[in-house]
Protein backbone atom coordinates (compact mmCIF):
# COMPACT_ATOMS: atom_id res chain seq x y z
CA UNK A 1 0.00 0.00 0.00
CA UNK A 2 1.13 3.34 -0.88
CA UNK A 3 -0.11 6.40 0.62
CA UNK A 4 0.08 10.21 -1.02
CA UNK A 5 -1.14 13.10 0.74
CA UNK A 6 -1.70 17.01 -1.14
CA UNK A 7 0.34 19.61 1.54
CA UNK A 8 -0.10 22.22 0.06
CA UNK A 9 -3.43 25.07 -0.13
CA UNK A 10 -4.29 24.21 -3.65
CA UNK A 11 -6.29 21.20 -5.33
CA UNK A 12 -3.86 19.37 -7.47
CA UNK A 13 -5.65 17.76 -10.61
CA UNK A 14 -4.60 14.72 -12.81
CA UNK A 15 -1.90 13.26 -10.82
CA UNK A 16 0.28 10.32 -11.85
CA UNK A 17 1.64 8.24 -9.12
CA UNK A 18 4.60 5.63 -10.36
CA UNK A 19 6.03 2.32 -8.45
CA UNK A 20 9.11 1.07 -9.52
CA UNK A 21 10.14 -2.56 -8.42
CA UNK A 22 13.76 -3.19 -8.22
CA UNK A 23 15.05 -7.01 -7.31
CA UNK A 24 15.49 -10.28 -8.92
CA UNK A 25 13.87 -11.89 -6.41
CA UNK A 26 10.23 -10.26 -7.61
CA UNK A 27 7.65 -12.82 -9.18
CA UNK A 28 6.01 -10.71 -11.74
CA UNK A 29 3.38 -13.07 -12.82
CA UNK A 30 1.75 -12.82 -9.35
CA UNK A 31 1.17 -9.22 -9.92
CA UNK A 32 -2.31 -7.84 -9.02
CA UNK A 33 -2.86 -4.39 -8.73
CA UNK A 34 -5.31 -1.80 -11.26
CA UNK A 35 -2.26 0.38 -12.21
CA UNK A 36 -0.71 0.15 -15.51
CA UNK A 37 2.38 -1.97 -15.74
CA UNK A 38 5.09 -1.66 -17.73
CA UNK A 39 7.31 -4.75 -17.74
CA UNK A 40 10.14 -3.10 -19.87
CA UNK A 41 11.00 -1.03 -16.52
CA UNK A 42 8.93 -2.93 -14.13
CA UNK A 43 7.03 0.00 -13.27
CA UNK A 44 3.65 0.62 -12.09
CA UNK A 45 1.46 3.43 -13.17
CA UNK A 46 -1.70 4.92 -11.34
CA UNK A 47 -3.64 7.91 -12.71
CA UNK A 48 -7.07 9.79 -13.04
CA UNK A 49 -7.93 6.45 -15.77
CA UNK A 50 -7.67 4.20 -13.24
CA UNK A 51 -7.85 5.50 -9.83
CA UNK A 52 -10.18 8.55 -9.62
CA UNK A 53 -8.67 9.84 -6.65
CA UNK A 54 -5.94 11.05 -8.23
CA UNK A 55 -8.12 13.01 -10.70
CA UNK A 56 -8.88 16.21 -7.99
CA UNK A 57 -6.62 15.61 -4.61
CA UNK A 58 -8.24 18.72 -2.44
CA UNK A 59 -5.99 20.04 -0.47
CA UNK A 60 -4.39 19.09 2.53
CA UNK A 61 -6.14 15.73 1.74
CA UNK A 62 -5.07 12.02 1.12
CA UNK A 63 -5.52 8.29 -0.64
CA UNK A 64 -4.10 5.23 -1.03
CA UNK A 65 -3.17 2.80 -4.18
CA UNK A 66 -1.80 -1.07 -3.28
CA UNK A 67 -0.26 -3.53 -5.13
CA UNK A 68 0.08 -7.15 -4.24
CA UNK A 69 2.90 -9.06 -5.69
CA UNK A 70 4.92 -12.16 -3.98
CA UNK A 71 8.56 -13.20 -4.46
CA UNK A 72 9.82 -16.16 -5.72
CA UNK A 73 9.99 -19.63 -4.07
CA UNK A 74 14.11 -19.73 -5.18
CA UNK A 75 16.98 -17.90 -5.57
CA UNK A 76 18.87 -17.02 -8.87
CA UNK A 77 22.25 -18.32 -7.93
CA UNK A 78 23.95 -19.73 -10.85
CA UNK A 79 27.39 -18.61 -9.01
CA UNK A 80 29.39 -18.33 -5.76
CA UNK A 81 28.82 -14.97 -6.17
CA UNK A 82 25.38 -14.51 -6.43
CA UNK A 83 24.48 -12.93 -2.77
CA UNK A 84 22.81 -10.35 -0.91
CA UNK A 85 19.98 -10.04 -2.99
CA UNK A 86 17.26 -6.87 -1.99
CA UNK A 87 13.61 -5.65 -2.91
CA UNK A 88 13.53 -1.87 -3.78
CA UNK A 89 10.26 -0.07 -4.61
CA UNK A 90 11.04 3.60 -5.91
CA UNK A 91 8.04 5.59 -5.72
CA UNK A 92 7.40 9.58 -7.19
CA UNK A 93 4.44 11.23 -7.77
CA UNK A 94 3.71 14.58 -10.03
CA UNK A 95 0.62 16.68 -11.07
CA UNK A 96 0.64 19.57 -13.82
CA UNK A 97 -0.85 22.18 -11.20
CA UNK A 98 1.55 24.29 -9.85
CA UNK A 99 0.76 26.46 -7.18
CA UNK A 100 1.32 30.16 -7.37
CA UNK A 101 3.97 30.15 -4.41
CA UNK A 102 6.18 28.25 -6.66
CA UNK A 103 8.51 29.59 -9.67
CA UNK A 104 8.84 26.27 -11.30
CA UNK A 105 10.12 26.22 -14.60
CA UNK A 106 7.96 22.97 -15.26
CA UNK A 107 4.91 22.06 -14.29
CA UNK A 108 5.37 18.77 -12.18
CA UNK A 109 6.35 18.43 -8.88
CA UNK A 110 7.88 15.04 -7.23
CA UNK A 111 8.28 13.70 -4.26
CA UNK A 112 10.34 9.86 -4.66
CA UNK A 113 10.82 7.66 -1.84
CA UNK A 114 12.81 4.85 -1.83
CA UNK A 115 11.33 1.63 0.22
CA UNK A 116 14.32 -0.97 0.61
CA UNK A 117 14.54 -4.71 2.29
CA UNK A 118 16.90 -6.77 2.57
CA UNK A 119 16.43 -10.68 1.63
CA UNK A 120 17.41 -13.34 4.33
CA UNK A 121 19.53 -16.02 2.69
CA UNK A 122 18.41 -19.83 3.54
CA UNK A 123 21.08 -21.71 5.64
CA UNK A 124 20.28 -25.79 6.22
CA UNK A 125 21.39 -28.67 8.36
CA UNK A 126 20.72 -32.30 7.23
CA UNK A 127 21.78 -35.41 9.38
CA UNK A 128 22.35 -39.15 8.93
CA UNK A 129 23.65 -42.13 10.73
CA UNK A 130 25.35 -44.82 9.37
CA UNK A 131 26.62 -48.46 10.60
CA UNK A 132 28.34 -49.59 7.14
CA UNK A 133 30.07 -46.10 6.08
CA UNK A 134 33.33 -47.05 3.85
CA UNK A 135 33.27 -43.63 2.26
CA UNK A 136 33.85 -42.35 5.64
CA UNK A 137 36.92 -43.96 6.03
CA UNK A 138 35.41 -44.51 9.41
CA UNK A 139 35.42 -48.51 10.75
CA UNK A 140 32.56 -49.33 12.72
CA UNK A 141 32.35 -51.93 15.20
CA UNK A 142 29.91 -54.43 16.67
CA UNK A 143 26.84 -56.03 16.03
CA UNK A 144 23.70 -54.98 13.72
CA UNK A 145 21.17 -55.57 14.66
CA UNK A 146 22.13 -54.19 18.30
CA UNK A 147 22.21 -56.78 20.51
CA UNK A 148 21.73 -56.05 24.58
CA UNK A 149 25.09 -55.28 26.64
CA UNK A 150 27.43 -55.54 23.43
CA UNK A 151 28.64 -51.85 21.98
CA UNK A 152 27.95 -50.99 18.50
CA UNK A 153 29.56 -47.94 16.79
CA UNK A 154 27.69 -45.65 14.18
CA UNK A 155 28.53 -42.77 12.61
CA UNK A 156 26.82 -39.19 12.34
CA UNK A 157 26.76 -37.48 9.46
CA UNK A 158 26.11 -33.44 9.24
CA UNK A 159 25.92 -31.15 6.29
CA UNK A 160 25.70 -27.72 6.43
CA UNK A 161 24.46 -25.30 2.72
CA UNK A 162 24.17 -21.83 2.44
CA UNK A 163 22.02 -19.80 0.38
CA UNK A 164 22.51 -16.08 -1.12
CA UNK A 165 23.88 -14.82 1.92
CA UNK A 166 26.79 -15.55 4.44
CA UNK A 167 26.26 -17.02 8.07
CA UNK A 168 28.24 -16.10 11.34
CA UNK A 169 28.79 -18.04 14.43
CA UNK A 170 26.92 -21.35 13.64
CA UNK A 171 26.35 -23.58 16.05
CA UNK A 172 25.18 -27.37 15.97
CA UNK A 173 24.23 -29.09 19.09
CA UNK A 174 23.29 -32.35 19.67
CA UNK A 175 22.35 -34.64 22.92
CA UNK A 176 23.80 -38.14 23.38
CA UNK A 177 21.04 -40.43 24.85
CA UNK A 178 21.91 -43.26 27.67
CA UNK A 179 23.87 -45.70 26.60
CA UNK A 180 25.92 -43.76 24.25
CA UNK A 181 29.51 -42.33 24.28
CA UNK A 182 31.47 -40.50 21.93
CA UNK A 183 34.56 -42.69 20.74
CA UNK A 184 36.56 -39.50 20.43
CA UNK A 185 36.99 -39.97 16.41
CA UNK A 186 35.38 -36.76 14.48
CA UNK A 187 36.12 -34.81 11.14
CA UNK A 188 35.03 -32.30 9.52
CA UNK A 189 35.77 -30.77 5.62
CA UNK A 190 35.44 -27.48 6.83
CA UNK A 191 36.55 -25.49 10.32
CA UNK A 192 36.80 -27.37 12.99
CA UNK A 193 35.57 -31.13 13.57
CA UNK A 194 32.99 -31.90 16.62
CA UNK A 195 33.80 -31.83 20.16
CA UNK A 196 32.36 -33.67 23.26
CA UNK A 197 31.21 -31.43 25.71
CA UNK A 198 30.83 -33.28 28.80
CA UNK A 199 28.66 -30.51 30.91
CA UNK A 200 25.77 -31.10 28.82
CA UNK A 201 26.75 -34.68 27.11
CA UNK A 202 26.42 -32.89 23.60
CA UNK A 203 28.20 -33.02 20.54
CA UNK A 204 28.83 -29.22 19.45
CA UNK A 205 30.17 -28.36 16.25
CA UNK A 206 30.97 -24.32 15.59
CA UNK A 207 31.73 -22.41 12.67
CA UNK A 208 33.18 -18.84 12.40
CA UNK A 209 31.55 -18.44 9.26
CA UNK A 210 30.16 -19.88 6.07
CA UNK A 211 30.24 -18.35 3.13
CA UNK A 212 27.25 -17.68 0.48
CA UNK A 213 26.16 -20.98 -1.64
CA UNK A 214 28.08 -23.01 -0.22
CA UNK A 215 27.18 -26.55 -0.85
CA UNK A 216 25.38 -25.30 -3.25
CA UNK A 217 27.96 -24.63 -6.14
CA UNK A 218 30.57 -26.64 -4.47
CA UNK A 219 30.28 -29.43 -1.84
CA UNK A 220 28.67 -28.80 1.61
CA UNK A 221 30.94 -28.29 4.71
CA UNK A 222 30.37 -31.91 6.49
CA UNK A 223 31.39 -33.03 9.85
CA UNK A 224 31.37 -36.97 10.69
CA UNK A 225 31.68 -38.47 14.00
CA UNK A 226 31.72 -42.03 15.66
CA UNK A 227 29.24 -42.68 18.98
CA UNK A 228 29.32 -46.19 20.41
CA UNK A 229 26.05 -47.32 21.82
CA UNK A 230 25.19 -50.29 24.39
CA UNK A 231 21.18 -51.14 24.28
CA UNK A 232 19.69 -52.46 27.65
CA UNK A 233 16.99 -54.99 28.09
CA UNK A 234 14.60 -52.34 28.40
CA UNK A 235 15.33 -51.89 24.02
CA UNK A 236 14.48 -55.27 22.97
CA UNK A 237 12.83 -55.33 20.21
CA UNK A 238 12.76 -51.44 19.68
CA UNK A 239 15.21 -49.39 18.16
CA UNK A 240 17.51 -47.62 20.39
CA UNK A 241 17.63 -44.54 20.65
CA UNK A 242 21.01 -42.98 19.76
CA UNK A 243 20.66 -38.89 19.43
CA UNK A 244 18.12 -36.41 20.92
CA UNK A 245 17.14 -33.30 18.91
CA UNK A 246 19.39 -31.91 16.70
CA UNK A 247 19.59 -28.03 16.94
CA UNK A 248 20.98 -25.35 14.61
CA UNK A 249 21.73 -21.70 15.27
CA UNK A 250 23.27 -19.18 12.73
CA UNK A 251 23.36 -14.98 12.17
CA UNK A 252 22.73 -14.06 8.61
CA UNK A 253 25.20 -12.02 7.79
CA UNK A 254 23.58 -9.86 5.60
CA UNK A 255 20.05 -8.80 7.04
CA UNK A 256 21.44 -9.41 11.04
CA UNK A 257 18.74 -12.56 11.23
CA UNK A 258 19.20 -15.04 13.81
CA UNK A 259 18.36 -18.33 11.90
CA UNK A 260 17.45 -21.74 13.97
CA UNK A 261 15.81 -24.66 12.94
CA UNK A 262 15.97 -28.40 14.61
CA UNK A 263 16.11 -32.25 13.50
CA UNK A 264 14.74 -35.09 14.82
CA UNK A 265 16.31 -37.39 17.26
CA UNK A 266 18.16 -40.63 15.21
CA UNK A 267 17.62 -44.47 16.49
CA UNK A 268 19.08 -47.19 15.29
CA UNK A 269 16.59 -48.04 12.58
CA UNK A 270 19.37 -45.73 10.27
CA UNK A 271 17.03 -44.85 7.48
CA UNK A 272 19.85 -43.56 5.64
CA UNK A 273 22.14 -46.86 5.77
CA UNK A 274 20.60 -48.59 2.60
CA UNK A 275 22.78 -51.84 3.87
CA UNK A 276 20.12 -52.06 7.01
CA UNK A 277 17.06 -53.49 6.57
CA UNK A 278 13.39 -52.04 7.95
CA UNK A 279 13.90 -54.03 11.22
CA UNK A 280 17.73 -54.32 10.65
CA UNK A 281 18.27 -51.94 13.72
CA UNK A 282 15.89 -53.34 15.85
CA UNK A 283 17.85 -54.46 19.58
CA UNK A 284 17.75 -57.97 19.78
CA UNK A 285 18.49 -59.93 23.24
């Protein structure tokens, strides 16, 4: 919604009001508005034709025009450099009266405003557990399906990607449940691998920074690390449960936004190991 208001003493007659939309990020075929639209400059047009409001604005009075239009469900990254992307709406408005105060040399008058907003880039987390994981490099021990009082080892998987905008001071936390250690082996592609932190029995992995798209136009920065886990007689015939709730917090860069989102907690029925069938995880006695 745009509002105009007429300061001055005088009615001003046949006034054009023009939006401009600036951003790649606009989806132009979910336009609605009654201006004009001219999709050589993206710019939107009201006058007396289609808004008769702006046919006699009396003075010291005021109206509105609106637009609706969305943005679009992706970003136009076809590069690492493709970042920071904004929505700018440049807006002016002119009449031919000119009041007698005034010495104009023309007879339109403008007033522009400039309406800008930043975009948020996207940042996400995906996790996975694995007992068979060659391409790790990582040798897991013990027995699948789990059996009661033996240790098995599996190993987490995380991936981080980034999306039009760069991320400061991520953080991934995540709970180890009863019966479950860390065997001290962790890596990581990128920064720093995961560390135990015994205070809260979490694995924590932190990041300085990642930068825009990444993961997208080159690999994701991945972290890998082994947990050992002993099922109890209280598991048979269930799958154990290896790692609470996964949680993710990150500060886009850009816009300032503090970004968080959360997984669910991984058991041993390993969804992601396609060498473990539906009730391969399931703790046997």
């Amino acid at each position: 919604m745009i509002s105009y208001i007429n300061n001055t003493d005088i009615a001003l007659k046949r006034a054009i009001l023009k939006a401009q939309l600036q951003g790649e990020l606009f989806d132009f075929s979910s336009l609605n508005t009654n201006a004009n639209f001219n999709s050589s400059n993206n710019t939107l047009t009201w006058n007396s034709g289609n808004t008769s409001g702006l046919g006699y604005i009396a003075p010291k009075s005021a109206g509105v025009v609106s637009f609706n239009i969305k943005t679009s469900n992706s970003y136009p990254i076809t590069r690492l450099g493709d970042k920071n992307f904004d929505l700018s709406v440049k807006v002016e408005i002119e009449s031919p009266t000119v009041p007698d105060f005034l010495s104009a040399s023309t007879t339109s008058t403008y007033n522009v405003i400039n309406f800008d907003s930043k975009v948020s880039g996207k940042i996400s987390l995906t996790s996975a557990a694995y007992f068979r994981d060659a391409n790790s490099g990582i040798l897991n021990n013990g027995n699948m399906p789990p059996k009661v009082g033996q240790p098995t080892d599996f190993t987490i998987h995380w991936a981080l990607k980034s999306f039009a905008t760069d991320f400061n001071g991520i953080e991934v936390r995540v709970p180890l449940n009863d019966g479950v250690k860390f065997t001290g082996v962790a890596t990581s592609n990128y920064g720093n691998p995961p560390v135990y932190e015994a205070s809260t029995s979490e694995m924590v992995w932190t990041l300085d920074s990642l930068p825009a798209n990444k993961g997208f136009v080159d690999s994701p920065a991945e972290a890998v690390f082994q947990i050992e886990a002993t099922p109890s007689s209280s598991q048979v015939a269930n799958y154990m449960p290896l790692l609470g709730e996964t949680t993710m917090t990150a500060t886009d860069a850009f816009t300032s936004n503090s970004i968080s989102s959360q997984l669910t907690p991984i058991t041993t029925a390993l969804p992601d190991d396609t060498t473990i069938g539906q009730q391969g995880g399931v703790v046997q006695p």
